[in-house]
Protein backbone atom coordinates (compact mmCIF):
# COMPACT_ATOMS: atom_id res chain seq x y z
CA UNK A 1 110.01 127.74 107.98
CA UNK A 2 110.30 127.67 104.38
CA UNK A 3 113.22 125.23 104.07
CA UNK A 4 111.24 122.77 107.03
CA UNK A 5 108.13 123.05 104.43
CA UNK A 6 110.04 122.14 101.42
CA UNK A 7 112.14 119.25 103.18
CA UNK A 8 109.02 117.73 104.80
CA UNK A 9 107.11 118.04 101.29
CA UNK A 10 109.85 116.24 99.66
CA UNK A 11 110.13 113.86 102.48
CA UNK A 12 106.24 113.32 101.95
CA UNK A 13 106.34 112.43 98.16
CA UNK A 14 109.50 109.83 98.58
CA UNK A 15 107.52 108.31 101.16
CA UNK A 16 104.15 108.16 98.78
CA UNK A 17 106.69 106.67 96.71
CA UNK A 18 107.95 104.16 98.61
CA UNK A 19 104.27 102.98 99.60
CA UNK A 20 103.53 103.00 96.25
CA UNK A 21 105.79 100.45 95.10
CA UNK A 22 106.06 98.39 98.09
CA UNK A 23 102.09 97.77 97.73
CA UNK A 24 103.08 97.47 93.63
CA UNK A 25 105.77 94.53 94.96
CA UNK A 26 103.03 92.79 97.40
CA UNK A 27 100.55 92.30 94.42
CA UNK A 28 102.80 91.36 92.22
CA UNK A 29 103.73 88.31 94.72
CA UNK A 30 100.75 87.79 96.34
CA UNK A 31 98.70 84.71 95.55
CA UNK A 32 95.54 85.46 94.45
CA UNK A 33 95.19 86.44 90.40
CA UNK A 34 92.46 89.60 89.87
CA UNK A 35 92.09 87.93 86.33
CA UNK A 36 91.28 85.39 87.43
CA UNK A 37 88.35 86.41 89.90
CA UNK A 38 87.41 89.02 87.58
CA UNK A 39 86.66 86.17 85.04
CA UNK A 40 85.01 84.09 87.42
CA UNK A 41 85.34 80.32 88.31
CA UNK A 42 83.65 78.85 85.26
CA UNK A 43 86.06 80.86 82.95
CA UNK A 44 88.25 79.28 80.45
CA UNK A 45 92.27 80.04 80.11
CA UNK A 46 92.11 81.63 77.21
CA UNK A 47 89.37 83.99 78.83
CA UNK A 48 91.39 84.88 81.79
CA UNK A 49 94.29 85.38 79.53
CA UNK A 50 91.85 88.26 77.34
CA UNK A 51 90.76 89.70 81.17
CA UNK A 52 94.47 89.86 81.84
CA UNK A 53 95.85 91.55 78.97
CA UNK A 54 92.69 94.04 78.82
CA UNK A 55 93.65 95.16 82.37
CA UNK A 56 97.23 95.36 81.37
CA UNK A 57 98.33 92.82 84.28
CA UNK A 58 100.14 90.74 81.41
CA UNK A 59 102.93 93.88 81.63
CA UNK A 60 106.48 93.45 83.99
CA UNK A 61 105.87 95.03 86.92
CA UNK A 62 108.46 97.73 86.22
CA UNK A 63 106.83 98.88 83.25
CA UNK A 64 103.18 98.72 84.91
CA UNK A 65 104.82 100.72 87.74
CA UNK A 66 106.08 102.99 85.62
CA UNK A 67 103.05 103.69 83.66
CA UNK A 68 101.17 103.97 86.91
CA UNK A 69 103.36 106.73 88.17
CA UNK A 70 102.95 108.45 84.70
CA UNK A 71 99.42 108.54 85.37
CA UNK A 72 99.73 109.64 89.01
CA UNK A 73 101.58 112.92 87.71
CA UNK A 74 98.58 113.66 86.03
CA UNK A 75 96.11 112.95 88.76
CA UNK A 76 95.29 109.45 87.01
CA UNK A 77 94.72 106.74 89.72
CA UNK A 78 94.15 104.37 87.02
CA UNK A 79 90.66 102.15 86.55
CA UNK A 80 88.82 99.69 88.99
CA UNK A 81 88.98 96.31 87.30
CA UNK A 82 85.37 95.47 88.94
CA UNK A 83 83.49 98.28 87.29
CA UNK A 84 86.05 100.43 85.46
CA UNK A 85 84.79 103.89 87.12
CA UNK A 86 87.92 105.78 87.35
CA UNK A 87 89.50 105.39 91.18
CA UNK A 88 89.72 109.05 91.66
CA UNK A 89 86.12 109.66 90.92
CA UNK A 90 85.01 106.35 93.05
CA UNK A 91 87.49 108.30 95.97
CA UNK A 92 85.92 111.82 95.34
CA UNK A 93 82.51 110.55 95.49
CA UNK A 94 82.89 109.01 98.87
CA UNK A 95 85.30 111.53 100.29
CA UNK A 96 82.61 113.95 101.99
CA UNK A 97 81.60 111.42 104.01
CA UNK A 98 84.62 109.85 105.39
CA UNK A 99 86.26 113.46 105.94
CA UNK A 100 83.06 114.53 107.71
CA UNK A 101 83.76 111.56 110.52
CA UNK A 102 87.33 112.04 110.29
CA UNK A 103 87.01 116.07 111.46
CA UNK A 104 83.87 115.26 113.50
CA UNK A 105 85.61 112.81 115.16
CA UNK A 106 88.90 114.04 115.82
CA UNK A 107 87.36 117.42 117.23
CA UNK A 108 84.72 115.70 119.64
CA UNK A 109 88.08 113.81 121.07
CA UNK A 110 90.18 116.97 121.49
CA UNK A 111 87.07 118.89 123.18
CA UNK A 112 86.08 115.75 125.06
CA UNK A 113 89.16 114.34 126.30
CA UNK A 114 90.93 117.92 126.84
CA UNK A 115 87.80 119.39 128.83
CA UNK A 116 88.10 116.23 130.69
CA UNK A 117 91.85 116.71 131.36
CA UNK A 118 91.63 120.14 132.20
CA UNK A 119 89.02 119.71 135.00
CA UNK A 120 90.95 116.59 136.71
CA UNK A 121 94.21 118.75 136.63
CA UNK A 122 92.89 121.27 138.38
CA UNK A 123 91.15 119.12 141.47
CA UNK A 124 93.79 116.33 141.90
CA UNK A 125 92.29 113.76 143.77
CA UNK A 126 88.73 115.02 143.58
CA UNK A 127 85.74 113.04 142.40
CA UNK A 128 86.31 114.75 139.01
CA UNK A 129 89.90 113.42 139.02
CA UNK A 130 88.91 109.87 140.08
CA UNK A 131 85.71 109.61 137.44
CA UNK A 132 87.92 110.87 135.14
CA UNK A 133 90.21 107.39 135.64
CA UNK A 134 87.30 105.69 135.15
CA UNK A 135 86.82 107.68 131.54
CA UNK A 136 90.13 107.15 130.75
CA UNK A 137 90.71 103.24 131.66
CA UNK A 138 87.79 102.60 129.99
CA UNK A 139 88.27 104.54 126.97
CA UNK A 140 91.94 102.49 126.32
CA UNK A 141 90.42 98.66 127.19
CA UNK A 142 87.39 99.17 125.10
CA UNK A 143 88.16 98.40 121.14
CA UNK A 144 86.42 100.61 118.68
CA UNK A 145 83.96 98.14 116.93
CA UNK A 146 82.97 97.13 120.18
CA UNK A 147 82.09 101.08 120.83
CA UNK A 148 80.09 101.33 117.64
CA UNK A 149 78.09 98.24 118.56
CA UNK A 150 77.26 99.31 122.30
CA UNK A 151 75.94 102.72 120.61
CA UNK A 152 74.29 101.22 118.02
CA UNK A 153 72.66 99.21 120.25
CA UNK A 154 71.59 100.96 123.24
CA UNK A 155 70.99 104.83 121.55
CA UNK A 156 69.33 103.09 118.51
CA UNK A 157 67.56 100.07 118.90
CA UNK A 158 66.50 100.36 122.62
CA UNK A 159 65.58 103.68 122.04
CA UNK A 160 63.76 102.53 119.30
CA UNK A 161 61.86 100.38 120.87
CA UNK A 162 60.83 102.56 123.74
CA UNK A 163 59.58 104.93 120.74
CA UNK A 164 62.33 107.48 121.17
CA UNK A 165 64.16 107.13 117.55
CA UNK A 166 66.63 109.68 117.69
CA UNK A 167 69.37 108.51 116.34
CA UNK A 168 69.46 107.01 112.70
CA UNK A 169 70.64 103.76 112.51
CA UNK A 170 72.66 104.12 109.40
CA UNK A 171 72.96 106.47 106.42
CA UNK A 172 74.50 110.11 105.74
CA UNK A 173 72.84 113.08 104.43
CA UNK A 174 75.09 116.38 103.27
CA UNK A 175 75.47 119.24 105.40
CA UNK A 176 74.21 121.59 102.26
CA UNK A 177 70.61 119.07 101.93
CA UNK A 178 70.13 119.63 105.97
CA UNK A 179 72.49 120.90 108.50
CA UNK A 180 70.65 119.03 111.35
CA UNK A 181 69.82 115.80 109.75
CA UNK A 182 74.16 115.40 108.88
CA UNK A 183 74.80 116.16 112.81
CA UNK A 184 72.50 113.68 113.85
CA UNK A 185 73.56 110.66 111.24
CA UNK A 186 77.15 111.62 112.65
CA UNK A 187 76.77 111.90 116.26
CA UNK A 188 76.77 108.39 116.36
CA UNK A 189 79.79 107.68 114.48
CA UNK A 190 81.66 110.27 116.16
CA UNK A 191 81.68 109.15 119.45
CA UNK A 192 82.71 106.10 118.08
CA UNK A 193 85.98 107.20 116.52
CA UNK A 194 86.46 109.36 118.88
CA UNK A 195 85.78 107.42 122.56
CA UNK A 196 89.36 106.35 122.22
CA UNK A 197 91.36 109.15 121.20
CA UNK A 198 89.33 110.99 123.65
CA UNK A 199 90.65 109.09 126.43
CA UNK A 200 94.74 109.39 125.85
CA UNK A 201 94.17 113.13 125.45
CA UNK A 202 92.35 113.16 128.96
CA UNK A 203 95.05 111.25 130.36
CA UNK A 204 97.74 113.39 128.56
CA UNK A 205 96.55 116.92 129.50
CA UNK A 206 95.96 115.83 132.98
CA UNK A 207 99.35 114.48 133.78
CA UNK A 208 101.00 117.32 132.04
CA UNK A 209 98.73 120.35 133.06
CA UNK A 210 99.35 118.36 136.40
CA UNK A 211 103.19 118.88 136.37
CA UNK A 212 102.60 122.32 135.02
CA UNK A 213 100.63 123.89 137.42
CA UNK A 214 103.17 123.30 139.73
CA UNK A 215 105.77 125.20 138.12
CA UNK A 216 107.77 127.98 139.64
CA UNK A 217 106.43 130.54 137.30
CA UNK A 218 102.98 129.48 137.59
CA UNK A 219 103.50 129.78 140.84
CA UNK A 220 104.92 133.30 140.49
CA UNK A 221 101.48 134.07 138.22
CA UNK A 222 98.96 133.18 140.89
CA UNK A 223 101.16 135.36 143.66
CA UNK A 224 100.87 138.32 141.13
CA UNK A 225 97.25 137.66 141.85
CA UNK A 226 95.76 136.67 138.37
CA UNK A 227 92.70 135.14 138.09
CA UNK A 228 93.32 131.27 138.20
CA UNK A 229 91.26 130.80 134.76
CA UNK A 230 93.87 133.44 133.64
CA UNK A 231 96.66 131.09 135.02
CA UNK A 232 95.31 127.90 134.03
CA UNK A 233 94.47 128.33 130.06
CA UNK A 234 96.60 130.88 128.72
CA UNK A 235 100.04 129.85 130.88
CA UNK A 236 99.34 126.40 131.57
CA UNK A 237 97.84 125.23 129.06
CA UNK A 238 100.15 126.35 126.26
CA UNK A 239 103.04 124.16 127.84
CA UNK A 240 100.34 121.41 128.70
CA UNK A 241 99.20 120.75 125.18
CA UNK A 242 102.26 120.18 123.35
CA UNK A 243 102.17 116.58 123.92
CA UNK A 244 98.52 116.21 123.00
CA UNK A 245 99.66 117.56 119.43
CA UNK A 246 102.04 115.54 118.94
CA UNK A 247 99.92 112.80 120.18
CA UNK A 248 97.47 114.32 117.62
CA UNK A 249 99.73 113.33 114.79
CA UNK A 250 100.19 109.69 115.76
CA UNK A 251 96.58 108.79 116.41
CA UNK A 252 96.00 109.94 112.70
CA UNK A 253 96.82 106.15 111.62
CA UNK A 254 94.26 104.92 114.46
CA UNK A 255 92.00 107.49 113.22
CA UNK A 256 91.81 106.10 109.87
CA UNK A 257 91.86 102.29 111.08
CA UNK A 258 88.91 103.31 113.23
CA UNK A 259 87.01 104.66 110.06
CA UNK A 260 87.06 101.23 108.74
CA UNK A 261 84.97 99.83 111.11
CA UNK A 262 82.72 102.83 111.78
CA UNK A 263 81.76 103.17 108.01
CA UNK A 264 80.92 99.78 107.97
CA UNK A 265 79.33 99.61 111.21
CA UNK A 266 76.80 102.52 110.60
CA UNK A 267 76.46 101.57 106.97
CA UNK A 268 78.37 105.21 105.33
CA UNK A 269 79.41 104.37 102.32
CA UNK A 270 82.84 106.61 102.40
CA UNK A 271 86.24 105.81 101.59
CA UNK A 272 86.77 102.67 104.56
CA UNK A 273 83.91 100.86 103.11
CA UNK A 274 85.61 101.44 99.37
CA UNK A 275 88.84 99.87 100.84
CA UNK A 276 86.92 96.85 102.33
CA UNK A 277 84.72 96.52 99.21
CA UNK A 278 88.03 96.22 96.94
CA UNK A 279 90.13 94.25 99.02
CA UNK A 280 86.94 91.59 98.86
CA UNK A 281 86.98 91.85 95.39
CA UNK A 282 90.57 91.99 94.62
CA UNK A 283 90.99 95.73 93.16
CA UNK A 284 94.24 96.40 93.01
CA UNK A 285 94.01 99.83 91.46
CA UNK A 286 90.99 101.12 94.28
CA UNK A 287 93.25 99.44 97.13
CA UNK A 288 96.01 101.43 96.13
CA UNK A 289 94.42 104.22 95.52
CA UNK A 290 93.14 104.45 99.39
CA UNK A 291 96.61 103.55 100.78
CA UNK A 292 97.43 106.23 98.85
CA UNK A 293 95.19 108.86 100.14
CA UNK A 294 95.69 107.51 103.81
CA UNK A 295 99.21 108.15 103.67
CA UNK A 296 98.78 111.41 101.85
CA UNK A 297 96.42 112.23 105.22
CA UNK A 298 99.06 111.41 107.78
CA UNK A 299 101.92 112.98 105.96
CA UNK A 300 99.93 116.28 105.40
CA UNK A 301 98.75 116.08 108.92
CA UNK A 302 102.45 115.54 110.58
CA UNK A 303 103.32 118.36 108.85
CA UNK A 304 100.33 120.61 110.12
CA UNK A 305 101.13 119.19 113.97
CA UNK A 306 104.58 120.24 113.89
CA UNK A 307 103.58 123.94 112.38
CA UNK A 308 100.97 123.87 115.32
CA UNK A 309 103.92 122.26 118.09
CA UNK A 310 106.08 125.06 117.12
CA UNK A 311 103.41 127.89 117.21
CA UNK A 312 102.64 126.34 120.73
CA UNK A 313 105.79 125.65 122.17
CA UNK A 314 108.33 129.01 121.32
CA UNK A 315 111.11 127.38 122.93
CA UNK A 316 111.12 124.88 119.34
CA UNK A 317 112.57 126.16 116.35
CA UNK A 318 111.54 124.59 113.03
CA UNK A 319 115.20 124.14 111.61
């Protein structure tokens, strides 16, 4: 386990590496000049020349690469050129909120869509079975923004207007100011993230808690005459949910796409709406900062899922 751990870790940081320069190389080509918007359209030359040198984007690429590494050893993300607020404070600030979605999100799709799964593996072509179709189909055709619009509209604004205002229509409050009040700013963009995920798990656990429950050896459990809540969740379901976790780990790249447009649909002003706001504006440091941090979420997280496919499944051996 040990060795895994240290290969994947050092498989992690070449890859943080590799995203690192790649975005590096993309700026450096791209088009548009951050001196140049920074100094705005009435600027002189010589004035965009001063904004250029003062953010150091006068340097070779190699050696502003270089230096920006040197920094990252030390935890230094470098300076936004809109406001110059260091990028790992602007990322700190706004982390609570995008990591509250993120974990809200992810675990109302695993309850949701594995509840759902559950039930319509156990009653094959029930009504449970067939509304759970219906769940899944439409979870996988509907986009995300157009999720977060539907709820906005119909749980906010028509409720709203019938004088039922129970759900917020945009803000975030901490879960230390008031427990109740950071639930219900979140239920909202929960669902939102998580309406799709929710769906493939449904579909995954019921096709493969399906197939399970017709094993030989579950089979052999129910003749030994346990109790079918015995058979279903601690025999099937430890076969059955393999797949989900490793579906787990590649929805983390969804996940994060579908924090995008939730921040910016409910108005949170996490980590998303700091990636929109930059890329507007042309902040290269803040952009690559949040690439950064994305890709440090689905490394870390890959890692976690194949501890947790392992611990699941004992026939794998982490070699």
């Amino acid at each position: 386990m040990i060795r895994f751990l240290s290969r994947r870790v050092v498989s992690g940081i070449l890859t943080l590496l590799a995203i690192s320069a790649i975005m590096f190389l993309l700026f450096y080509v791209a088009p548009n000049d951050p001196a140049r918007t920074i100094a705005g359209v009435q600027a002189t030359n010589d004035q965009v020349e001063l904004v250029r040198e003062r953010l150091g984007l006068d340097l070779p690429i190699v050696e502003r690469y270089l230096l920006y590494m040197g920094g990252l050893l030390t935890g230094d993300l470098g300076y936004s050129f809109y406001n110059q607020q260091p990028v790992l404070e602007s990322i700190v600030q706004r982390l609570p909120e995008t990591a509250s979605i993120a974990v809200g999100g992810l675990a109302l799709a695993l309850l949701i869509g594995v509840g759902i799964g559950i039930g319509a593996a156990r009653r094959p072509g029930s009504l449970r079975d067939r509304l759970s179709t219906v769940f899944v189909l439409s979870g996988l055709s509907v986009p995300t923004f157009v999720v977060g619009l539907l709820l906005l509209y119909v749980l906010f604004f028509q409720l709203t207007v019938l004088g039922l205002p129970i759900f917020p229509a945009a803000g975030y409050v901490e879960f230390t100011e008031n427990p109740l009040e950071w639930a219900r700013h979140l239920l909202l963009p929960w669902i939102t993230v998580g309406f799709v995920s929710a769906a493939t798990y449904a579909r995954l656990t019921r096709s493969q808690l399906a197939g399970v429950l017709g094993e030989d050896y579950i089979r052999t459990a129910r003749a030994k005459g346990l109790a079918e809540g015995t058979v279903v969740y601690k025999h099937g379901m430890r076969s059955a949910l393999t797949p989900v976790v490793t579906q787990v780990s590649l929805d983390i790249a969804v996940l994060l796409g579908g924090l995008v447009v939730t921040e910016q649909i409910f108005g949170i002003n996490g980590i998303g709406r700091l990636a929109i706001q930059s890329v507007n504006r042309g902040d290269q440091p803040v952009i690559i900062g949040t690439m950064l941090l994305a890709s440090l979420f689905v490394v870390l997280s890959s890692i976690l899922v194949d501890i947790v496919y392992a611990a699941l499944d004992s026939r794998v051996r982490v070699k």
